[in-house]
N, C-alpha and C. Protein backbone atom coordinates (compact mmCIF):
# COMPACT_ATOMS: atom_id res chain seq x y z
N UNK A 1 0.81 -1.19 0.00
CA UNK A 1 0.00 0.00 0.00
C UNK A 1 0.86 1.25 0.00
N UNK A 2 2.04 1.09 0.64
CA UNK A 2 2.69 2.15 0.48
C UNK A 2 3.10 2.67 -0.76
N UNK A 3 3.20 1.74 -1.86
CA UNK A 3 3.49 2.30 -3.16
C UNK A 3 2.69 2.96 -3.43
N UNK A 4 1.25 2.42 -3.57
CA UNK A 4 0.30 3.00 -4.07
C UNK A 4 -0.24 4.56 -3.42
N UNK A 5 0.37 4.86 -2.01
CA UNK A 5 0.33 6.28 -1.82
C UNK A 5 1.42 7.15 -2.19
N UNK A 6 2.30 6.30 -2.44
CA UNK A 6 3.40 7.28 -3.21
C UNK A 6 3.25 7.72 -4.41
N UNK A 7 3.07 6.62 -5.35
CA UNK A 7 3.23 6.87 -6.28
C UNK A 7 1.96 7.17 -6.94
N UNK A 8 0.93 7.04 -6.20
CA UNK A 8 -0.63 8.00 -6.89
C UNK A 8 -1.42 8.37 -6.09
N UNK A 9 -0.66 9.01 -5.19
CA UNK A 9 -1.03 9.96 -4.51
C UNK A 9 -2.62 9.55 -3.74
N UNK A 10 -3.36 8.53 -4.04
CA UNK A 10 -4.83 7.75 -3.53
C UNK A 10 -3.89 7.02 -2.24
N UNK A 11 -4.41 6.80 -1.08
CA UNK A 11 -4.41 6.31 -0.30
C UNK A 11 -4.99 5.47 0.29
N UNK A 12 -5.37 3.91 0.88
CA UNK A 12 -6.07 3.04 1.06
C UNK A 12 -5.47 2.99 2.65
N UNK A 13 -6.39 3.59 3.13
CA UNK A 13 -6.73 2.97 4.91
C UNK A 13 -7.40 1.76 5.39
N UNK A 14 -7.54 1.64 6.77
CA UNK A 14 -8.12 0.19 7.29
C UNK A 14 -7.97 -0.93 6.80
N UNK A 15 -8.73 -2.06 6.71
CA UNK A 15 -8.97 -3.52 7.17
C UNK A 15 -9.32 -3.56 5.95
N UNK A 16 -9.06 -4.43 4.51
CA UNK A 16 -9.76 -5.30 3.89
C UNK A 16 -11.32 -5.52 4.53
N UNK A 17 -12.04 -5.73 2.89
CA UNK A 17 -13.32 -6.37 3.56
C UNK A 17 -13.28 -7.67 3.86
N UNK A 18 -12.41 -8.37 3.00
CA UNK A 18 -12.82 -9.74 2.94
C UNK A 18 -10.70 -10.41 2.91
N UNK A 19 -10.69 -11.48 3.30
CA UNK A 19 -9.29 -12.27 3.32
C UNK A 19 -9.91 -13.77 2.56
N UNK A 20 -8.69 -13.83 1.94
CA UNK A 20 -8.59 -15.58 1.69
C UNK A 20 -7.73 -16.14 2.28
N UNK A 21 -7.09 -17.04 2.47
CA UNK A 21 -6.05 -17.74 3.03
C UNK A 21 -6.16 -19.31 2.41
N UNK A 22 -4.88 -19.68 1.88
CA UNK A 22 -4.92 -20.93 1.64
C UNK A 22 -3.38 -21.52 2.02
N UNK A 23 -3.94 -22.47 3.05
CA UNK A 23 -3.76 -23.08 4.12
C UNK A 23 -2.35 -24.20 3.50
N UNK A 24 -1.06 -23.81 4.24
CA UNK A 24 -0.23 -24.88 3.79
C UNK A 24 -0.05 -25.83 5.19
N UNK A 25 0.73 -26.66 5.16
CA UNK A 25 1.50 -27.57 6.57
C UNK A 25 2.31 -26.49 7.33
N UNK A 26 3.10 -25.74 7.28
CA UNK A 26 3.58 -24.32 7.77
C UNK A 26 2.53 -23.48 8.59
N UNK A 27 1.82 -23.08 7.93
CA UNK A 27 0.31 -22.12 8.28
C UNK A 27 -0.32 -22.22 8.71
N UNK A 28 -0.56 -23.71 8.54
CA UNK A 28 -2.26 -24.43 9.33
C UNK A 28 -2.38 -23.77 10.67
N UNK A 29 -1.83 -24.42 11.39
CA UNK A 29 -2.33 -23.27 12.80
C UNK A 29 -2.53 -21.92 13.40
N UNK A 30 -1.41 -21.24 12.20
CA UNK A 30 -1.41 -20.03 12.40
C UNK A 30 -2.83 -19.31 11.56
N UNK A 31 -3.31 -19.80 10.63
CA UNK A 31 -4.49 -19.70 9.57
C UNK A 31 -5.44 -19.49 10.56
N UNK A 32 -5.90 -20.99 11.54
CA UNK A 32 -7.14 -20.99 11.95
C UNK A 32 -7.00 -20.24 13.54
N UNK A 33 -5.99 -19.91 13.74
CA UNK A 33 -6.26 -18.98 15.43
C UNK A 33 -5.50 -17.88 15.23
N UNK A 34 -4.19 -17.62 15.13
CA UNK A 34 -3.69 -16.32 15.41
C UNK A 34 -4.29 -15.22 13.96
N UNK A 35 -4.13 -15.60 12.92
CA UNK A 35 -4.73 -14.61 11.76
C UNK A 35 -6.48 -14.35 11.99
N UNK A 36 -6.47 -15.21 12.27
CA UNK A 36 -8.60 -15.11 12.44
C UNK A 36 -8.54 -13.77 13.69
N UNK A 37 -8.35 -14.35 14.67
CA UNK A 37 -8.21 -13.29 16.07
C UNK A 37 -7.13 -11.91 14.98
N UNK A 38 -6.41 -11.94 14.40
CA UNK A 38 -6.22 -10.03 14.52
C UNK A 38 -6.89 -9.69 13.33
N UNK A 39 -7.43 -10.92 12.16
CA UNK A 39 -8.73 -10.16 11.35
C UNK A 39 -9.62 -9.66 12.41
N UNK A 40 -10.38 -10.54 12.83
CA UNK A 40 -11.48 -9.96 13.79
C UNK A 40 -10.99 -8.47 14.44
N UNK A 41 -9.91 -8.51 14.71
CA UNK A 41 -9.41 -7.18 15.74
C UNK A 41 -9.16 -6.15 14.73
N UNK A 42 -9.28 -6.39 13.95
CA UNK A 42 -8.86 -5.23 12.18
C UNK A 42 -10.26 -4.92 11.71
N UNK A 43 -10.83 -5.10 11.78
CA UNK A 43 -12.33 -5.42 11.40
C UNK A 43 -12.58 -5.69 10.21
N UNK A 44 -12.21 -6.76 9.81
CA UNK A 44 -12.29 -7.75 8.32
C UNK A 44 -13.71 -8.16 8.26
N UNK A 45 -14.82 -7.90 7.45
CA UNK A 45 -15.84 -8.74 8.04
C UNK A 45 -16.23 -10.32 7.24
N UNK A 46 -14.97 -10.59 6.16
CA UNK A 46 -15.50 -11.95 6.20
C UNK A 46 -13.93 -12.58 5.56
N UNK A 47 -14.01 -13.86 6.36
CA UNK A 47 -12.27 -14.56 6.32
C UNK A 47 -12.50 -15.82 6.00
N UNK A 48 -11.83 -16.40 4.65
CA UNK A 48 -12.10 -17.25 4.30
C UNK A 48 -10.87 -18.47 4.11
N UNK A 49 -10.73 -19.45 4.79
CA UNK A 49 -9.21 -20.55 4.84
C UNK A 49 -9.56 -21.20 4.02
N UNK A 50 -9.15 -21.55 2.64
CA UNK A 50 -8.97 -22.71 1.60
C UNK A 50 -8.13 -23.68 1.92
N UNK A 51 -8.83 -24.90 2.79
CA UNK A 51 -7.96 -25.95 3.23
C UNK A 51 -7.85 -27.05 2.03
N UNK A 52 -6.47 -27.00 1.28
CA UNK A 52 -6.71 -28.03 0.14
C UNK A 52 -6.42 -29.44 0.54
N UNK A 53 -5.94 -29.29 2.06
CA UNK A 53 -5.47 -31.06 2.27
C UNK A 53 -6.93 -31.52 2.30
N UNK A 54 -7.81 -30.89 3.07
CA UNK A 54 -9.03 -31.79 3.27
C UNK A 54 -10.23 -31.20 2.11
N UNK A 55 -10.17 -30.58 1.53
CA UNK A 55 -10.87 -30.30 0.22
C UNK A 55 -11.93 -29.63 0.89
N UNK A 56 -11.85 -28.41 1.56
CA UNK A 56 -12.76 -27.80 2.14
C UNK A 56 -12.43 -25.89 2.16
N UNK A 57 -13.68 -25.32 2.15
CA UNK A 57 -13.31 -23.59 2.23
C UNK A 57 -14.10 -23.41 3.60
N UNK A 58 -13.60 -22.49 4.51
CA UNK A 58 -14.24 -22.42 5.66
C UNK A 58 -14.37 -20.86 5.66
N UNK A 59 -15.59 -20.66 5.87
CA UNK A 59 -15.68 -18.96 5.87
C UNK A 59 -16.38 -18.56 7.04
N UNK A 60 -15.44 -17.61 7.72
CA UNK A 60 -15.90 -16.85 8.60
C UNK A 60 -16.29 -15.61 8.57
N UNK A 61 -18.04 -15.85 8.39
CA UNK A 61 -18.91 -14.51 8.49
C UNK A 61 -18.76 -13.27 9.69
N UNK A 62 -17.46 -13.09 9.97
CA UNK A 62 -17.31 -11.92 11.11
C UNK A 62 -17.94 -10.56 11.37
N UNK A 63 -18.75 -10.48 10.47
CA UNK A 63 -19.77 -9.30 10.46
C UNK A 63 -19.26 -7.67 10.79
N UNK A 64 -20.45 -6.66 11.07
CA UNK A 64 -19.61 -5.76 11.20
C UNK A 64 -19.32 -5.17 12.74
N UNK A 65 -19.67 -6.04 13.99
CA UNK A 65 -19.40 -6.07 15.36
C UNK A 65 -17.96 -6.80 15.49
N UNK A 66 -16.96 -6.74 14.49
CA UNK A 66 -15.81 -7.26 15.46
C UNK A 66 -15.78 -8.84 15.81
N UNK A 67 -17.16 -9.47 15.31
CA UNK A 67 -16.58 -11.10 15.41
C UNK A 67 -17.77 -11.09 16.41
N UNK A 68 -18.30 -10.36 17.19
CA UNK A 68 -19.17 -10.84 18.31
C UNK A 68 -20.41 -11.51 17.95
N UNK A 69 -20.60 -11.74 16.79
CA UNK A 69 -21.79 -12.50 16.01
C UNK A 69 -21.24 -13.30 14.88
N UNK A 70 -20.36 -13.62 15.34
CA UNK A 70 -19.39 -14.67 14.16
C UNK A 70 -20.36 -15.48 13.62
N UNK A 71 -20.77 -16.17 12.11
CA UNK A 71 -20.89 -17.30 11.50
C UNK A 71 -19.43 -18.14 11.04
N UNK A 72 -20.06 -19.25 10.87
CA UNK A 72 -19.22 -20.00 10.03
C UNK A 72 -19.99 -21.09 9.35
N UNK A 73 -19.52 -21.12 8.29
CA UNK A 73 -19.86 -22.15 7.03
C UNK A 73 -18.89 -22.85 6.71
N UNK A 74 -19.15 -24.17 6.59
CA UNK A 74 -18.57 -25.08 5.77
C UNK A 74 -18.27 -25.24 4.11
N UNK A 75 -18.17 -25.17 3.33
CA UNK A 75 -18.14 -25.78 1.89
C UNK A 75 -16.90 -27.20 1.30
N UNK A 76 -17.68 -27.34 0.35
CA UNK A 76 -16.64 -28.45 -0.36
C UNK A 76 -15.65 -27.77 -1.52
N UNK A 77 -14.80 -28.16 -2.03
CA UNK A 77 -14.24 -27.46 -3.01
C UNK A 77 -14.77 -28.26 -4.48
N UNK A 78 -16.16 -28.64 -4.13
CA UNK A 78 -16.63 -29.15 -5.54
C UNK A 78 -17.92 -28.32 -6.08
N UNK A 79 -17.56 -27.08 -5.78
CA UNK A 79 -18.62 -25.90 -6.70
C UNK A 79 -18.53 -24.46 -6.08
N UNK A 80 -19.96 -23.90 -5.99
CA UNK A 80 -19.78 -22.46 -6.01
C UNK A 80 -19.90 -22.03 -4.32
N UNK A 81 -19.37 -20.86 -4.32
CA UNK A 81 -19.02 -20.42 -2.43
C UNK A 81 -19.31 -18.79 -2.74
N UNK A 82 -20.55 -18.78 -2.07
CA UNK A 82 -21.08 -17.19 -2.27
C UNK A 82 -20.06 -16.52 -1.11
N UNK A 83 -20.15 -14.93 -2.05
CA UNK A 83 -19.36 -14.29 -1.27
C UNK A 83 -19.96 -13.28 -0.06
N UNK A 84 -20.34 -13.55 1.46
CA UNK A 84 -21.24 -12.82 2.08
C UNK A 84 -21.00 -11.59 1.91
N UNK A 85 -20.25 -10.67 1.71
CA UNK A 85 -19.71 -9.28 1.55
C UNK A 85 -20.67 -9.01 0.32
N UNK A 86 -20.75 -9.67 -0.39
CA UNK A 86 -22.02 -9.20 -1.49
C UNK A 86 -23.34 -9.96 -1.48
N UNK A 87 -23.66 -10.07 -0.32
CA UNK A 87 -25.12 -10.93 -0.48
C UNK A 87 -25.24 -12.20 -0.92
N UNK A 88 -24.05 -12.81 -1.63
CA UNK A 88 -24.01 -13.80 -1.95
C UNK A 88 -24.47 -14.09 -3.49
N UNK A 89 -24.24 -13.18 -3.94
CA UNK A 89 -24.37 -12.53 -5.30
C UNK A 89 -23.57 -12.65 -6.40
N UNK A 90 -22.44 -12.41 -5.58
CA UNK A 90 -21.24 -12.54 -6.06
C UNK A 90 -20.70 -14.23 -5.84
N UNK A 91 -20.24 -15.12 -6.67
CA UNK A 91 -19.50 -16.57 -6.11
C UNK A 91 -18.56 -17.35 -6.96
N UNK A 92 -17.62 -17.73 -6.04
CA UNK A 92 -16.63 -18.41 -6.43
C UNK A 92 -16.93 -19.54 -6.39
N UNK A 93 -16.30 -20.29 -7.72
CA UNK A 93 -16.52 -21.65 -8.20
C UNK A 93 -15.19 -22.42 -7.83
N UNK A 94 -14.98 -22.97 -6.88
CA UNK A 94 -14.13 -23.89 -6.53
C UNK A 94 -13.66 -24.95 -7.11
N UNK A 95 -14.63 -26.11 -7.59
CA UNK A 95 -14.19 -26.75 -8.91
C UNK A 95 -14.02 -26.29 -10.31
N UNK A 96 -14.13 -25.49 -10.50
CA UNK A 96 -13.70 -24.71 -11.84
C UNK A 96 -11.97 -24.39 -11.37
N UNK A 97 -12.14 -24.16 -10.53
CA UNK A 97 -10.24 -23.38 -9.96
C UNK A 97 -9.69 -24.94 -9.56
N UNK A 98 -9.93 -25.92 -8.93
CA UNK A 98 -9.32 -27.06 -8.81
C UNK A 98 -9.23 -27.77 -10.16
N UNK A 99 -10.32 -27.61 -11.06
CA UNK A 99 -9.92 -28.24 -12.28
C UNK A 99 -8.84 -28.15 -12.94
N UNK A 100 -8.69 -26.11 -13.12
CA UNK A 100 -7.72 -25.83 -14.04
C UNK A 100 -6.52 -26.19 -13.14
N UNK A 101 -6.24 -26.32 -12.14
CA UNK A 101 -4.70 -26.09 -11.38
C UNK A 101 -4.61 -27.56 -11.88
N UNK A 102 -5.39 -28.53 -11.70
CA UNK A 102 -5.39 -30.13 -11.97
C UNK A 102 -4.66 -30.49 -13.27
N UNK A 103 -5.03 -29.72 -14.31
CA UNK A 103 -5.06 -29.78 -15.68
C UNK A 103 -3.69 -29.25 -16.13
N UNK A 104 -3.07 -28.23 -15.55
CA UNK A 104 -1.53 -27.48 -15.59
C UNK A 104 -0.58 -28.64 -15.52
């Protein structure tokens, strides 16, 4: 971000709306407790871990209280994963993205 206030003069403050994270053997623990706790404390309101060992996306609906009304959802990585930040309007296709990486 710092480039981007240097060098065009626009500036981007606060917290992301939304995080992905995809989850290695390194990360795993740090993914599901220490990054979740300082999203929540940043006020991220939705955090999502792409666990590819177990073929799963876990999204945490952290809302806009800071986590004090947390959801969480499960998914498979065999289709689409609405994005709550847009109503769910917006969605990512998970087997479409495991296909092509498959296929490389």
């Amino acid at each position: 971000m710092r480039w981007l206030c240097k060098n065009t003069g626009r500036c981007i403050y606060g917290a992301p709306d939304m995080v992905i994270e995809v989850t290695s053997p390194s990360t795993r623990k740090k993914d599901f407790g220490k990054k979740l706790e300082k999203y929540v404390d940043a006020g991220v309101r939705e955090y999502w871990i792409v666990d590819v060992k177990n073929q799963k996306v876990i999204v945490y609906d952290l809302g806009d209280d800071f986590g004090e009304n947390m959801d969480l959802m499960i998914y498979g990585m065999d289709g689409e994963v609405p994005v709550g930040i847009y109503d769910g309007e917006c969605k990512i296709d998970f087997e479409e993205i495991v296909n092509s990486v498959v296929n490389i």
